[in-house]
Protein backbone atom coordinates (compact mmCIF):
# COMPACT_ATOMS: atom_id res chain seq x y z
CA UNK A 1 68.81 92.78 43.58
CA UNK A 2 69.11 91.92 39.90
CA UNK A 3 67.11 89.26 38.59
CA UNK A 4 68.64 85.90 38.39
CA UNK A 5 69.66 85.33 34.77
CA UNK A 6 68.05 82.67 33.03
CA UNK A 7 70.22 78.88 32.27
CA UNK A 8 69.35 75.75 30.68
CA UNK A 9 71.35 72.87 30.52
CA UNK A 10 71.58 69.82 27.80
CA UNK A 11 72.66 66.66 29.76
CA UNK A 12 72.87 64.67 25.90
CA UNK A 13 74.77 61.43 28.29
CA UNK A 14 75.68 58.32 26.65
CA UNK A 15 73.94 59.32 23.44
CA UNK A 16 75.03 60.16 20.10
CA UNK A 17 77.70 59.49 16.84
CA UNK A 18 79.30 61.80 14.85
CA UNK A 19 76.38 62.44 12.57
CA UNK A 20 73.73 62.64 14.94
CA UNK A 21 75.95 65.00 17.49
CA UNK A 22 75.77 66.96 13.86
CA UNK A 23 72.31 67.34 13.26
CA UNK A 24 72.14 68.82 16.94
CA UNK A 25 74.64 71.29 15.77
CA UNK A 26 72.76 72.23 13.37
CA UNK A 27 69.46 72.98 15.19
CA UNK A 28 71.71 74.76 17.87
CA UNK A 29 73.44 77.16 15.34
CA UNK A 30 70.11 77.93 13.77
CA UNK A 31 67.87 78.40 16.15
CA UNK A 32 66.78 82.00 17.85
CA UNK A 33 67.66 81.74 21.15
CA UNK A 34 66.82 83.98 23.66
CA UNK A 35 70.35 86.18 24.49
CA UNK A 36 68.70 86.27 27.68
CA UNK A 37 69.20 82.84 28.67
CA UNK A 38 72.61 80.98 29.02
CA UNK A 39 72.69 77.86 27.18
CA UNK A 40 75.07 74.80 28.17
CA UNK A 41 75.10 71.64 26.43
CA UNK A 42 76.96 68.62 27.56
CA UNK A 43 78.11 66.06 25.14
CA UNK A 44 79.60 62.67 25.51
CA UNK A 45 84.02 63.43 26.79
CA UNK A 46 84.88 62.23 23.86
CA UNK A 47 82.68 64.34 21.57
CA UNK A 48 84.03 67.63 23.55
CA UNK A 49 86.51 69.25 20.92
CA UNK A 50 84.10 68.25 18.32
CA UNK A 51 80.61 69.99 19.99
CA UNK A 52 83.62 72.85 21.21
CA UNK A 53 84.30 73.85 17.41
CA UNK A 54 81.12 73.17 15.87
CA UNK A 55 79.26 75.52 18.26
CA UNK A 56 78.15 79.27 18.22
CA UNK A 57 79.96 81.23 21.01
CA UNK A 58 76.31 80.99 22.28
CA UNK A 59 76.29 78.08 23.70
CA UNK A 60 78.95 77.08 26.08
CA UNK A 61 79.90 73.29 26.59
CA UNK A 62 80.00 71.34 29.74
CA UNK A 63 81.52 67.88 30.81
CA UNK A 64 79.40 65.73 32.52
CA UNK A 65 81.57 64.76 34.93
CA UNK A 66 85.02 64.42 36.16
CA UNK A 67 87.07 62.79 39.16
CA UNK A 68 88.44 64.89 42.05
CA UNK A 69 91.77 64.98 40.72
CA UNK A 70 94.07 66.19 38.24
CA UNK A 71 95.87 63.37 37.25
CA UNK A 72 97.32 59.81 37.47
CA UNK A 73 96.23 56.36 37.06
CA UNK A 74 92.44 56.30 36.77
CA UNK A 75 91.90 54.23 33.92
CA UNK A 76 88.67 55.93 32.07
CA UNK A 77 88.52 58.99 33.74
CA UNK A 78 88.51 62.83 33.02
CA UNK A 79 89.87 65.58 34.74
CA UNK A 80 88.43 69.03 35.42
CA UNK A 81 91.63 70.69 33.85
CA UNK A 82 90.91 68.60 31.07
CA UNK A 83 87.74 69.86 30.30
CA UNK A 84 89.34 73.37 30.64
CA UNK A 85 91.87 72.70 28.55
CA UNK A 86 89.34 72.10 25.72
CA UNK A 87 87.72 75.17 26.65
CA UNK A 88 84.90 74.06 28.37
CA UNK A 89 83.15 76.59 30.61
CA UNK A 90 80.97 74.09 33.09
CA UNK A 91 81.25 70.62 34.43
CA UNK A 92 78.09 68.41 35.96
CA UNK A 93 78.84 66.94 39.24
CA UNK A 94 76.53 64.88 41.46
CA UNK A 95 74.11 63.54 38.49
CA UNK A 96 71.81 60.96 40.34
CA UNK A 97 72.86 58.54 37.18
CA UNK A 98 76.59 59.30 38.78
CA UNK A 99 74.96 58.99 42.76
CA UNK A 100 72.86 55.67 42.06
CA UNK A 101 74.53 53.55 39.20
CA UNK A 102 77.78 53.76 39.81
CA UNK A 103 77.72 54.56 43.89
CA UNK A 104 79.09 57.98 44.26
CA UNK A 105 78.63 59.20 47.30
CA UNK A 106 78.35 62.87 48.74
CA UNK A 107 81.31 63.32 50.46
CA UNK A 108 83.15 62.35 46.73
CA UNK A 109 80.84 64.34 45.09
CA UNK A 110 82.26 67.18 47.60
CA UNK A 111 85.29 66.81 46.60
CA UNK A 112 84.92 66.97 43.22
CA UNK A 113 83.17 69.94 43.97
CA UNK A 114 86.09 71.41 45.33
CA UNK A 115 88.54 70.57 42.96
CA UNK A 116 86.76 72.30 40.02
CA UNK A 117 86.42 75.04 41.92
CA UNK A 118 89.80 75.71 43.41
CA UNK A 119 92.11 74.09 40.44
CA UNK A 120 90.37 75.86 37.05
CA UNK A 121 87.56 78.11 36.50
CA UNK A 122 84.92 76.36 35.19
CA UNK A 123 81.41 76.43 36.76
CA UNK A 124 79.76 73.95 38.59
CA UNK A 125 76.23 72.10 37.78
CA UNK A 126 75.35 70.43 41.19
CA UNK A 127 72.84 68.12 40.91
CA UNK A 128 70.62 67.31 43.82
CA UNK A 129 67.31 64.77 44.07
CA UNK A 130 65.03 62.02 46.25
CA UNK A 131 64.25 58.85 44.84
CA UNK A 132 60.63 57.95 44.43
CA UNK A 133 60.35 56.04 47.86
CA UNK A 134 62.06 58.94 49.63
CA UNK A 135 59.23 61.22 48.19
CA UNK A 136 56.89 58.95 49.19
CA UNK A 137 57.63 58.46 52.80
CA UNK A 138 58.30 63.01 53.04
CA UNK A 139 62.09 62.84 53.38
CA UNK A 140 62.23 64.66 50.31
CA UNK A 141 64.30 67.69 52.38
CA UNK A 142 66.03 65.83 54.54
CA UNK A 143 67.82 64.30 51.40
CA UNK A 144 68.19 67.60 49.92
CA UNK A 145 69.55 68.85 52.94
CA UNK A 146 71.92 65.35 53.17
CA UNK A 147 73.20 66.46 49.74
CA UNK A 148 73.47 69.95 50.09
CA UNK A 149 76.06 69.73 52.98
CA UNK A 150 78.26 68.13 50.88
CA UNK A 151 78.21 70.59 48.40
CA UNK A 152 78.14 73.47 50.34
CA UNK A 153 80.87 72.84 52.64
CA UNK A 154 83.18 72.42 49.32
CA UNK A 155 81.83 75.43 47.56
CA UNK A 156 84.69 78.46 47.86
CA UNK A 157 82.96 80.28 45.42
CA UNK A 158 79.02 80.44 45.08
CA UNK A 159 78.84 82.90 41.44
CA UNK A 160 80.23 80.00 39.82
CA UNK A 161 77.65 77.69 41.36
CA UNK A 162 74.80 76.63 39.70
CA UNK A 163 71.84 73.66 41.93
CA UNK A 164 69.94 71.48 39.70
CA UNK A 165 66.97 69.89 41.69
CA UNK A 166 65.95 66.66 39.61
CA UNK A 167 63.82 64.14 41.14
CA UNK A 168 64.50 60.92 40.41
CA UNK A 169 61.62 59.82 40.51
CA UNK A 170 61.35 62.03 36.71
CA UNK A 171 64.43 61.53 35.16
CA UNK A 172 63.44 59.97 32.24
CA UNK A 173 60.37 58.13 32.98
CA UNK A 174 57.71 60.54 31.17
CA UNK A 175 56.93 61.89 34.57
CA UNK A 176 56.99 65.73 35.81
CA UNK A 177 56.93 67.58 38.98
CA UNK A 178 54.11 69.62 38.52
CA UNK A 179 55.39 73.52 38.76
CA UNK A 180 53.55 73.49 42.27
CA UNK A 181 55.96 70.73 43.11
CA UNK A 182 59.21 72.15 41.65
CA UNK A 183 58.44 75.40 43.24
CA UNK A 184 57.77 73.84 46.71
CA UNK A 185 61.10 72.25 46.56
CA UNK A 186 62.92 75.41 44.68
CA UNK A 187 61.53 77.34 47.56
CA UNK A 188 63.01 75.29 50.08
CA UNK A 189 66.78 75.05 48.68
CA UNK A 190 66.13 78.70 48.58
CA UNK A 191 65.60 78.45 52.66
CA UNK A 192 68.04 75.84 52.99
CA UNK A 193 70.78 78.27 51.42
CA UNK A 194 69.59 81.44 53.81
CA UNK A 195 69.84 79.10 56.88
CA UNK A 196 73.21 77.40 56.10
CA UNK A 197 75.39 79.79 53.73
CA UNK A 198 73.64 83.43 53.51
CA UNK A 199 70.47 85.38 52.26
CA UNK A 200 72.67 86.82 49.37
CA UNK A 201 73.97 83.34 48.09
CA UNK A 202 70.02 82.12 48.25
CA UNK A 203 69.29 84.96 46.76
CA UNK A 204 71.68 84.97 43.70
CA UNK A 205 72.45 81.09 43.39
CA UNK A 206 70.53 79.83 40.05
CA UNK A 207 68.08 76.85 40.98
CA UNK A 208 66.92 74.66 37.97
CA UNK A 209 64.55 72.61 37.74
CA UNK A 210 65.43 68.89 35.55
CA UNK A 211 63.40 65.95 35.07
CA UNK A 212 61.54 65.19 31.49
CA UNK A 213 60.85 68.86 30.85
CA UNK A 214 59.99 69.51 27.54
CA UNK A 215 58.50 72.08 25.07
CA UNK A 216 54.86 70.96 26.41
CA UNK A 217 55.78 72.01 29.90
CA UNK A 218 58.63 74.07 30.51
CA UNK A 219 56.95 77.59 29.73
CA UNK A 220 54.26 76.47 32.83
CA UNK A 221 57.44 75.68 34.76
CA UNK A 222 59.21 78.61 33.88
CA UNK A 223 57.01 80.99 35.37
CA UNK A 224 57.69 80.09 38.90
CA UNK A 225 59.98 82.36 40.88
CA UNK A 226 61.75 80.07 41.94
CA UNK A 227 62.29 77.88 39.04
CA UNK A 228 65.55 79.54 37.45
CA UNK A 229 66.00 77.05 34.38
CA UNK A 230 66.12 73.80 33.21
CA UNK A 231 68.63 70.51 33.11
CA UNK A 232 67.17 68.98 30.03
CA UNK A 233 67.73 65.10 29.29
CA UNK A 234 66.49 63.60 26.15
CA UNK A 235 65.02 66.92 25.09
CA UNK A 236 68.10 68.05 24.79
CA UNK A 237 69.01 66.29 21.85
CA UNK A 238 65.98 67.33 19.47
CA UNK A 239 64.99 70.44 17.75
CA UNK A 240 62.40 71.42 21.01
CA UNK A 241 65.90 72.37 22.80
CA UNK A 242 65.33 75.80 21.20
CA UNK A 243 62.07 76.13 22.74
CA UNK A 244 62.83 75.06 25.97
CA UNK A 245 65.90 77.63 25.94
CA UNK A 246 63.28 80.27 24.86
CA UNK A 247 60.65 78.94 27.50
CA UNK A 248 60.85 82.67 29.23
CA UNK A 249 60.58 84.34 25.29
């Protein structure tokens, strides 16, 4: 079985202008990046077209989110096709910033996931996570496994799926799984996937890891088997991007 390629993600959310969405262009174009490693940003919807033709063909763009259908009268929203139509490659579905402040569930987050992957051909970030107090009372897997189901059951095609395990209990706040911890859980998906899908889909299906990695941590992370990448946050929009894409270099 051939090794699972390498992928790291910049979430850049509700952040940025045109001039500071610039400077991260800059930083991206210039810096060596492992051709190893497939790099994803994902800018702000309305910042798409502009990240889309200031970019090296390096780095692919993703939305970071969409609604579960194509059209019609959803004030604010984006639509998969959308994205594709502005030649994205990837969209992020199931962000806990999507699950816990603005209340959408799994079963929606399903269906999102199987509108992207049944109307265009754009990939699929999946995000997955406990809360602190889940952690802390060991349900950690039995949310996983909550969240999973509702992914899985939607997923018609698993090469074009990609599970980002981010605790919530790190997104943000300074705080890290340790790589024991990330592995641990990593593993487990792995299991989860074997059990419920197949061994080749757990087998081939990228696991990253996301919450506050960084250029301190992420070569320590990297080295895990299980730990296929990174969703990067506020990393992603400073110049330690590069090293985090090169963390395997």
């Amino acid at each position: 079985m051939a090794a699972r390629r390498f992928f790291v993600g910049g979430n850049w959310k509700m952040n940025g202008d045109k001039l500071k969405i610039n400077s991260i262009l800059e930083f991206l174009n210039a810096g060596e990046m492992n051709p190893d490693t497939d790099v994803v940003v994902a800018p702000p919807s309305l910042y798409v077209a502009h990240v889309k033709d200031g970019l090296k063909s390096n780095v692919k763009v993703a939305l970071q989110n969409c609604h579960s259908l194509t059209s019609g009268a959803y004030t604010g929203e984006v639509s998969a096709e959308m994205a594709a139509d502005l030649g994205c490659d990837w969209i992020i579905l199931g962000h806990s910033e999507r699950r816990h402040k603005f209340g959408e569930s799994n079963e929606f987050i399903g269906e999102k996931v199987a509108h992207v992957l049944s109307s265009t051909k754009l990939g699929v970030i999946a995000c997955i996570g406990e809360l602190l107090e889940e952690r802390e009372a060991d349900k950690t897997m039995e949310v996983i496994s909550t969240q999973m189901k509702s992914i899985a059951a939607n997923v018609s095609d698993w090469s074009r799926m990609v599970i980002a395990y981010e605790p919530v209990w790190a997104i943000g706040t300074g705080k890290v799984a340790t790589p024991e911890q990330a592995q641990q859980v990593h593993s487990e998906i792995r299991k989860w996937l074997i059990e419920n899908v197949n061994p080749n889909v757990s087998e081939t299906t990228r696991i990253l890891y996301g919450g506050s990695v960084s250029a301190g941590n992420c070569a320590e992370l990297a080295k895990k088997p299980d730990v296929d990448g990174f969703l990067v946050g506020g990393a992603s929009l400073k110049p330690d991007f590069v090293k985090i894409v090169n963390a395997r270099m």
